[in-house]
C-alpha atoms as a PDB file:
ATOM      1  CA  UNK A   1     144.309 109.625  63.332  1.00  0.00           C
ATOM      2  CA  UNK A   2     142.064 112.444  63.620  1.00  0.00           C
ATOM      3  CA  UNK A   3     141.543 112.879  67.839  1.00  0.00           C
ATOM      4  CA  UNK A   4     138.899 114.819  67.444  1.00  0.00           C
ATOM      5  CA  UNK A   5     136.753 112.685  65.193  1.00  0.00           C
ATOM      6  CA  UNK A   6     137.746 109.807  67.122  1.00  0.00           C
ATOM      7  CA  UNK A   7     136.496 111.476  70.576  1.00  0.00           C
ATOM      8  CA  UNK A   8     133.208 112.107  68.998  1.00  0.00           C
ATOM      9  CA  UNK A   9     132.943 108.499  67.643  1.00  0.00           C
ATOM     10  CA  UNK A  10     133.883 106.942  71.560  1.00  0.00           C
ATOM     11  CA  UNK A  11     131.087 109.639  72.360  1.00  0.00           C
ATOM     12  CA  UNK A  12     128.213 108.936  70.395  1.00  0.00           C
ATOM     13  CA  UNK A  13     128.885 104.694  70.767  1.00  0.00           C
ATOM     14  CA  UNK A  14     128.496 105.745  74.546  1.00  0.00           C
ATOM     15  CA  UNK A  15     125.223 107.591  73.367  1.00  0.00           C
ATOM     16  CA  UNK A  16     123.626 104.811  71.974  1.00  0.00           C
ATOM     17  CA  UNK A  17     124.538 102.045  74.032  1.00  0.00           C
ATOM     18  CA  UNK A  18     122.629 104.180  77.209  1.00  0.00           C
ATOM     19  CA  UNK A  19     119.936 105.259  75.026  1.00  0.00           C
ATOM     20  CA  UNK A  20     119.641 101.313  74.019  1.00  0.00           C
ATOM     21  CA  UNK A  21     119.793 100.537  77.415  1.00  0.00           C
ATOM     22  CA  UNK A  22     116.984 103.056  78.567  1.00  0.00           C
ATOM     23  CA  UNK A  23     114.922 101.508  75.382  1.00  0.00           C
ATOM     24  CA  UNK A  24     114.966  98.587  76.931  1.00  0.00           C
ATOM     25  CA  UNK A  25     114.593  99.307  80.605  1.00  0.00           C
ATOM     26  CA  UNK A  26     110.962 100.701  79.007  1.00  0.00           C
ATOM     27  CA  UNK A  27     110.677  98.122  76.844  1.00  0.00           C
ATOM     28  CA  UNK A  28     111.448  94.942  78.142  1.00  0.00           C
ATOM     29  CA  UNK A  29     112.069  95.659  81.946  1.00  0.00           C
ATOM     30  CA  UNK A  30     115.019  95.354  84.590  1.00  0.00           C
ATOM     31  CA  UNK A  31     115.158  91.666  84.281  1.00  0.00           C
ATOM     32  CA  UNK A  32     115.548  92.135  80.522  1.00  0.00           C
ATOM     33  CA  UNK A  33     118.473  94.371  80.089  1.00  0.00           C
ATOM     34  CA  UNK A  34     121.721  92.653  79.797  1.00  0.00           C
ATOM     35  CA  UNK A  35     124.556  93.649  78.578  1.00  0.00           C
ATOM     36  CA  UNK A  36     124.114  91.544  75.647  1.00  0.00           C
ATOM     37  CA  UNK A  37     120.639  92.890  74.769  1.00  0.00           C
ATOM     38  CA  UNK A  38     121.677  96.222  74.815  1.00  0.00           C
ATOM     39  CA  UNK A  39     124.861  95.659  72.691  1.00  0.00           C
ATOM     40  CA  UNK A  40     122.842  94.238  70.091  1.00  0.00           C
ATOM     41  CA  UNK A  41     120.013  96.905  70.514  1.00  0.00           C
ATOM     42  CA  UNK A  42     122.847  99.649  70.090  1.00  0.00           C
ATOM     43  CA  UNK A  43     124.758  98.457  67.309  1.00  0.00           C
ATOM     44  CA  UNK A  44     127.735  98.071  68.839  1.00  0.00           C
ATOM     45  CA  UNK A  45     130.458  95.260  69.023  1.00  0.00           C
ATOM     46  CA  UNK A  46     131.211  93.812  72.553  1.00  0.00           C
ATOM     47  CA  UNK A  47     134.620  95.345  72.770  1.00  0.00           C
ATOM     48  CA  UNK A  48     132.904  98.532  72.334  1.00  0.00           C
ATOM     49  CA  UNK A  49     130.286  98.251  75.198  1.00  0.00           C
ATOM     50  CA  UNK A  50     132.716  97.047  77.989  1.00  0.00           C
ATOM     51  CA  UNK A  51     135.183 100.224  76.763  1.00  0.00           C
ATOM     52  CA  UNK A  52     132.350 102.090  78.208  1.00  0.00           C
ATOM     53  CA  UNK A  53     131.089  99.983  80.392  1.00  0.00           C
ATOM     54  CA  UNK A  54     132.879  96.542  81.922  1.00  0.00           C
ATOM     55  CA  UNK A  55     130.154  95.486  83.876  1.00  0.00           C
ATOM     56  CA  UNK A  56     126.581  95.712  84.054  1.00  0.00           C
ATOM     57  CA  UNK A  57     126.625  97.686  87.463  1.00  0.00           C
ATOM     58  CA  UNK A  58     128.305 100.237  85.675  1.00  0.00           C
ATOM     59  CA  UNK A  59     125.944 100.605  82.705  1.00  0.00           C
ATOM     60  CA  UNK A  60     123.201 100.887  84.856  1.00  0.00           C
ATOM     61  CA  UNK A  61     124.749 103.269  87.533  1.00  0.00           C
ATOM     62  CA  UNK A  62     125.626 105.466  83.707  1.00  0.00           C
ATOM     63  CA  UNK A  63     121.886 104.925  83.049  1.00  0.00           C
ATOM     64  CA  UNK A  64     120.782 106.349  86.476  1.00  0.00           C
ATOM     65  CA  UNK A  65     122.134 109.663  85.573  1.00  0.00           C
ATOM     66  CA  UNK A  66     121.166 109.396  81.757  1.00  0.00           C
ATOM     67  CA  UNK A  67     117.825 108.957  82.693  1.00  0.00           C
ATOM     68  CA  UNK A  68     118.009 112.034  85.542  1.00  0.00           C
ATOM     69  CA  UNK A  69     118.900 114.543  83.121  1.00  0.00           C
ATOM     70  CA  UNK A  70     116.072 113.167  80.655  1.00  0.00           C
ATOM     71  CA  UNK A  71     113.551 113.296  82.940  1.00  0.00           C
ATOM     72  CA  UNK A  72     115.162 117.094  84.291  1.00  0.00           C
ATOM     73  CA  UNK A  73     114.678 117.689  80.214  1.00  0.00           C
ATOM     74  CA  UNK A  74     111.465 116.693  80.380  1.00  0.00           C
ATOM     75  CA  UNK A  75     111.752 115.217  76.700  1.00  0.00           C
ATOM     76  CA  UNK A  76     113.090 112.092  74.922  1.00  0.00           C
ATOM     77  CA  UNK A  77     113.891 112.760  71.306  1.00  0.00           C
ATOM     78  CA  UNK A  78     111.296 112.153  68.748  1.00  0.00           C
ATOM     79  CA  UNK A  79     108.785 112.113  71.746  1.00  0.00           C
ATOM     80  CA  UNK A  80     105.533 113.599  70.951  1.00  0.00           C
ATOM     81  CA  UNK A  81     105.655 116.172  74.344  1.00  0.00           C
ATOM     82  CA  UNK A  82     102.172 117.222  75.445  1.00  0.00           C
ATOM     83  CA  UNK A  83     104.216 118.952  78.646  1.00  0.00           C
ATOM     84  CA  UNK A  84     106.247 121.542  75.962  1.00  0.00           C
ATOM     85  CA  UNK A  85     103.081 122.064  74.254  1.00  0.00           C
ATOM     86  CA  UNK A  86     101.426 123.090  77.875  1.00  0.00           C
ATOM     87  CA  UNK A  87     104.796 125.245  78.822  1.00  0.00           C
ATOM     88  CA  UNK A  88     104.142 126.942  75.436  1.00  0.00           C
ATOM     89  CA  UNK A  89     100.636 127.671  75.581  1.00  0.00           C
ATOM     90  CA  UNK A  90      99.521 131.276  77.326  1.00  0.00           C
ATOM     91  CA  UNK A  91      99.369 130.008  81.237  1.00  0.00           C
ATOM     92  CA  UNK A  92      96.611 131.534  84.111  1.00  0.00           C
ATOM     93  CA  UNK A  93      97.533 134.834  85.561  1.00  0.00           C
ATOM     94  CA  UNK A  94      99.287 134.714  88.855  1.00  0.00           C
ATOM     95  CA  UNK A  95      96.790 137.018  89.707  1.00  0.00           C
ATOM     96  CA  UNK A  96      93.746 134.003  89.201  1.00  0.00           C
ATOM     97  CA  UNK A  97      94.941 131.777  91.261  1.00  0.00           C
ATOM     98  CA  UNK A  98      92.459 129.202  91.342  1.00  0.00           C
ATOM     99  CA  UNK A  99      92.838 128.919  87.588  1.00  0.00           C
ATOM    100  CA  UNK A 100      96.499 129.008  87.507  1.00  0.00           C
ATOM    101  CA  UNK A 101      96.725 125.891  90.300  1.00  0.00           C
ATOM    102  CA  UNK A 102      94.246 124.077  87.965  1.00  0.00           C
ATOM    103  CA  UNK A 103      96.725 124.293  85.286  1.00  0.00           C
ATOM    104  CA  UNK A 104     100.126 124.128  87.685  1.00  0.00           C
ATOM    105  CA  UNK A 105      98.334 120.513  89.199  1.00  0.00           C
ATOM    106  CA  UNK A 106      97.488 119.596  85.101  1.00  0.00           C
ATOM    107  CA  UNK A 107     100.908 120.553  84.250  1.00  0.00           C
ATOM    108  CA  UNK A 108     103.149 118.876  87.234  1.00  0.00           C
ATOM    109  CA  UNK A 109     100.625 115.566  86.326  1.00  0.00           C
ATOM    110  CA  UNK A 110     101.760 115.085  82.345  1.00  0.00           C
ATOM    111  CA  UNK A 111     105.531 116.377  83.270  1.00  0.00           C
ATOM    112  CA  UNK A 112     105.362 113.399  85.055  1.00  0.00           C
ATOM    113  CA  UNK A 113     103.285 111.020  83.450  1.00  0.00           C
ATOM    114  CA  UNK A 114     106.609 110.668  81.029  1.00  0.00           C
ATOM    115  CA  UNK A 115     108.401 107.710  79.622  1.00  0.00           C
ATOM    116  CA  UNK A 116     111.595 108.080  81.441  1.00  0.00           C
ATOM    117  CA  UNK A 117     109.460 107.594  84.620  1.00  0.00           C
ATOM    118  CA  UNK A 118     108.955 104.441  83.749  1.00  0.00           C
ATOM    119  CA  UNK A 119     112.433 103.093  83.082  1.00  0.00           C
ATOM    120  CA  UNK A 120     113.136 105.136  86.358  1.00  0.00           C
ATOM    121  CA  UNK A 121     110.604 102.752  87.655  1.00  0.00           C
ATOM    122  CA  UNK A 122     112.499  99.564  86.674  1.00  0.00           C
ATOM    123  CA  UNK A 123     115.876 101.031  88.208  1.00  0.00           C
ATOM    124  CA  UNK A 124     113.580 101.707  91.580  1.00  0.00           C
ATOM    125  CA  UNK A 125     112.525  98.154  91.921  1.00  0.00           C
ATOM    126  CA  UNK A 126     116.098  96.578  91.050  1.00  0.00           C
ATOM    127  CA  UNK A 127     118.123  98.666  93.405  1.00  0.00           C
ATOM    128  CA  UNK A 128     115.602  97.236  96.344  1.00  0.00           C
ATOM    129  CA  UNK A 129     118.266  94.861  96.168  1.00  0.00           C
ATOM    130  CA  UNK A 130     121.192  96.118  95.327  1.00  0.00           C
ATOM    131  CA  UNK A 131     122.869  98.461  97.245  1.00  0.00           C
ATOM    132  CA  UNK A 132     125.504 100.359  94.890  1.00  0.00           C
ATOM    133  CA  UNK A 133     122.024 100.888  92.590  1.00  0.00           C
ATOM    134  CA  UNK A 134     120.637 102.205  95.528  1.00  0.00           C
ATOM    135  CA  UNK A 135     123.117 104.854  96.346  1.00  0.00           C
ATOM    136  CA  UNK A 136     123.030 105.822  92.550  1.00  0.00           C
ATOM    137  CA  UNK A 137     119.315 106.415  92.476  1.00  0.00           C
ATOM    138  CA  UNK A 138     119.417 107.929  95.849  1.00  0.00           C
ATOM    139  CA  UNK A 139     122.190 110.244  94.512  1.00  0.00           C
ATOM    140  CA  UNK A 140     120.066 111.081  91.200  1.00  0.00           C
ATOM    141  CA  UNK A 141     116.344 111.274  92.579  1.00  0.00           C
ATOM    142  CA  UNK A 142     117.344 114.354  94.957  1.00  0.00           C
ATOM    143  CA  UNK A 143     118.694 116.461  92.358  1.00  0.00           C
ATOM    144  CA  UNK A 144     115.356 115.688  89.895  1.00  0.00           C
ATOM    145  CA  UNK A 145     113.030 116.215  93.595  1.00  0.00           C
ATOM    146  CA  UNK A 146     115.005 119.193  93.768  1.00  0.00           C
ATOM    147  CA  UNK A 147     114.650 120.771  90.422  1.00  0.00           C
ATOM    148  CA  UNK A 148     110.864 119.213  89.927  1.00  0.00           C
ATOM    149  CA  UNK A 149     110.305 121.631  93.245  1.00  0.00           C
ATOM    150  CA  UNK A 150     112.058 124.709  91.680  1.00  0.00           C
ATOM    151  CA  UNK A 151     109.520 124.248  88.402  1.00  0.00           C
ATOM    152  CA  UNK A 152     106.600 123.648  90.796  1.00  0.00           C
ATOM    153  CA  UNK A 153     107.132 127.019  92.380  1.00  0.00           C
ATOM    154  CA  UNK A 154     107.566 128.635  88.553  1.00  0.00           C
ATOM    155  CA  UNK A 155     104.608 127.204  87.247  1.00  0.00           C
ATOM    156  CA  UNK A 156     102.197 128.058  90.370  1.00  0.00           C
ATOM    157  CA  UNK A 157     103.561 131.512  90.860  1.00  0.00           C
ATOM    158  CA  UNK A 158     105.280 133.568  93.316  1.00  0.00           C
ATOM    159  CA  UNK A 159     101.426 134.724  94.475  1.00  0.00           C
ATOM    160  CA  UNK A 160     100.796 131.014  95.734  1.00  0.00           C
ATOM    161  CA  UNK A 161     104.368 129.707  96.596  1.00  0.00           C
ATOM    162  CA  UNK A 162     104.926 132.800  98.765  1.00  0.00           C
ATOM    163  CA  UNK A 163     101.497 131.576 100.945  1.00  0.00           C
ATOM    164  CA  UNK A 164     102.310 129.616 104.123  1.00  0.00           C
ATOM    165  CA  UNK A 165     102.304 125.870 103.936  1.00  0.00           C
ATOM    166  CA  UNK A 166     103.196 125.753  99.940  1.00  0.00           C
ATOM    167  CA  UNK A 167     106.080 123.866 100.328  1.00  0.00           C
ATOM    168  CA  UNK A 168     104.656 120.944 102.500  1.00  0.00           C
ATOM    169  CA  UNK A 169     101.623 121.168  99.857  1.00  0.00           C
ATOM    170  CA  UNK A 170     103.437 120.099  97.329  1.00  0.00           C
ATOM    171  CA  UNK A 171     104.939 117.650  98.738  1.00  0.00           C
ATOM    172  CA  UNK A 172     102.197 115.739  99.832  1.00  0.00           C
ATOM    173  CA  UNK A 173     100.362 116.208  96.326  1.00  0.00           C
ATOM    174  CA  UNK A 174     103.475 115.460  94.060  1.00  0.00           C
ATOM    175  CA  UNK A 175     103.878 112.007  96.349  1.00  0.00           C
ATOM    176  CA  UNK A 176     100.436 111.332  95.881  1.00  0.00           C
ATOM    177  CA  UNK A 177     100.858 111.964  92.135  1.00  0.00           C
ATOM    178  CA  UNK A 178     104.317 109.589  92.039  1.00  0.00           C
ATOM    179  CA  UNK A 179     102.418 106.711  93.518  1.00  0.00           C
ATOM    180  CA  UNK A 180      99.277 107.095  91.723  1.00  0.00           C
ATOM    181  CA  UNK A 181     101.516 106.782  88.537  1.00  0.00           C
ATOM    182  CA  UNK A 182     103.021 103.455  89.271  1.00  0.00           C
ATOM    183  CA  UNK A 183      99.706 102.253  89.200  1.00  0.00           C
ATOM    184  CA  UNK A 184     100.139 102.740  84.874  1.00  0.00           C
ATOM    185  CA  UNK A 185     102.632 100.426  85.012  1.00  0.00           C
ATOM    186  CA  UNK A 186      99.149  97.863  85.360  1.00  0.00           C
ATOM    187  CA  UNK A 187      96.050 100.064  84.450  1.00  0.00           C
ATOM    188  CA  UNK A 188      96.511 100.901  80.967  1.00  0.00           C
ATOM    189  CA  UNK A 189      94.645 103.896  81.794  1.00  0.00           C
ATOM    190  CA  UNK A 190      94.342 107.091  80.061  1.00  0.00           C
ATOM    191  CA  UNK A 191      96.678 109.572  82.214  1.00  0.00           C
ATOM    192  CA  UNK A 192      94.474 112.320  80.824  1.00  0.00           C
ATOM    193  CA  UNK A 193      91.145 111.166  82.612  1.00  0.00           C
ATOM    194  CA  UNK A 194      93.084 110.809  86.151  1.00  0.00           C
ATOM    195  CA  UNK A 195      90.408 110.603  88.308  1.00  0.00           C
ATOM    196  CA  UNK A 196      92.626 112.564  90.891  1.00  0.00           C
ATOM    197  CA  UNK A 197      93.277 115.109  88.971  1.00  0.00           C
ATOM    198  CA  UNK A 198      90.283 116.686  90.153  1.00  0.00           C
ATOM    199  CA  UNK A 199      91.538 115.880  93.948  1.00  0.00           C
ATOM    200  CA  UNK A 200      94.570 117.534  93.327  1.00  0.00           C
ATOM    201  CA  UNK A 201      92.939 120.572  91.858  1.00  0.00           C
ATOM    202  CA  UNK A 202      90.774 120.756  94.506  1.00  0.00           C
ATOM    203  CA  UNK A 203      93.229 119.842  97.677  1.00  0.00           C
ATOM    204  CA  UNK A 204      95.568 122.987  96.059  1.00  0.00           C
ATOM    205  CA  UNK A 205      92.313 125.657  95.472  1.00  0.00           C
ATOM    206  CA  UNK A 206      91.209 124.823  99.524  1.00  0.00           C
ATOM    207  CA  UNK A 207      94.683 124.864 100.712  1.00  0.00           C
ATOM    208  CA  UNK A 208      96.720 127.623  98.809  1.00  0.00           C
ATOM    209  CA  UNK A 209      93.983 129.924  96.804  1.00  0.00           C
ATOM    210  CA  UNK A 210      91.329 129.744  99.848  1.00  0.00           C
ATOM    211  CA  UNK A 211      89.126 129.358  96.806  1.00  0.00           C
ATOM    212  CA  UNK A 212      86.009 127.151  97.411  1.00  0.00           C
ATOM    213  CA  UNK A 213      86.354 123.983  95.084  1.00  0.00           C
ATOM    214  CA  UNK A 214      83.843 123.898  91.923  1.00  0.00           C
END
């Protein structure tokens, strides 16, 4: 038997069964996601999925950190990404900084507005409940806060972030951003016409440029 080929087999099963199992956390919800569902979403024989995974805690503790470094990624593949296609367009000079926290608010807002929020969302809820989910998300959500925070300060600049009171600024705006997206999981809105976008814009201009508003 080749041990190499076989490795990458046990790999990519493992692959699919937590991308199935993200699927359907998005999909279908918390309630939704059995063990079953996802074997039969992933292709893969039971034998297989409880080699990886013998209980449902387990897949969904795996999940946890599947879905951290996704959302750390920023991307799911074959994901049409409007945040890449804002990281890759020419950004506000440091230098205008009322423009350049227009676009670091506009920016931080789609990063987030993201799919693997969502099935974050449904891992929130369930570990309400469940403690051992709880200490996994717990775990996971301080090391994406933590790097979210570290691509704040890139994307507004070292002329705002070095400005007294940046850090508790974006903490209250990026909270107020986190709760007005769970309000998608209902609305059906458009992300891009936030109404508080313009809030946001305006609450960073006053509070970090010393810009008046528009």
């Amino acid at each position: 038997m080749d041990v190499r080929n076989q490795a990458d087999r046990t790999a990519h099963s493992r692959e699919l069964i937590l991308d199935a199992t993200i699927e359907c956390l998005l999909s279908e919800g918390y309630a939704a996601t059995t063990t079953v569902r996802v074997q039969a979403m992933a292709g893969v024989t039971r034998g297989r999925l409880l080699h990886h995974f013998p209980s449902k805690q387990d897949l969904l503790t795996a999940a946890v950190a599947r879905l951290g470094e996704q959302r750390l990624n920023r991307r799911l593949e074959g994901e049409d990404d409007e945040f890449d296609r804002m990281l890759g367009a020419e950004r506000p000079a440091e230098a205008d900084v009322g423009a350049r926290s227009d676009w670091a608010i506009l920016t931080l807002w789609t990063g987030l507005m993201h799919s693997s929020f969502f099935s974050a969302l449904e891992l929130w809820t369930a570990s309400r409940t469940d403690n051992d989910l709880a200490a996994s998300v717990r775990s996971h959500e301080k090391v994406v806060l933590d790097r979210v925070r570290e691509n704040a300060r890139e994307l507004f600049g070292t002329e705002l972030t070095c400005r007294p009171g940046f850090d508790e600024f974006f903490t209250m705006v990026f909270a107020s951003m986190r709760g007005m997206a769970v309000t998608y999981t209902f609305s059906r809105r458009d992300p891009r016409r936030e109404p508080m976008l313009t809030t946001w814009q305006r609450t960073a201009r006053t509070l970090l440029s010393g810009a008046a508003p528009d």
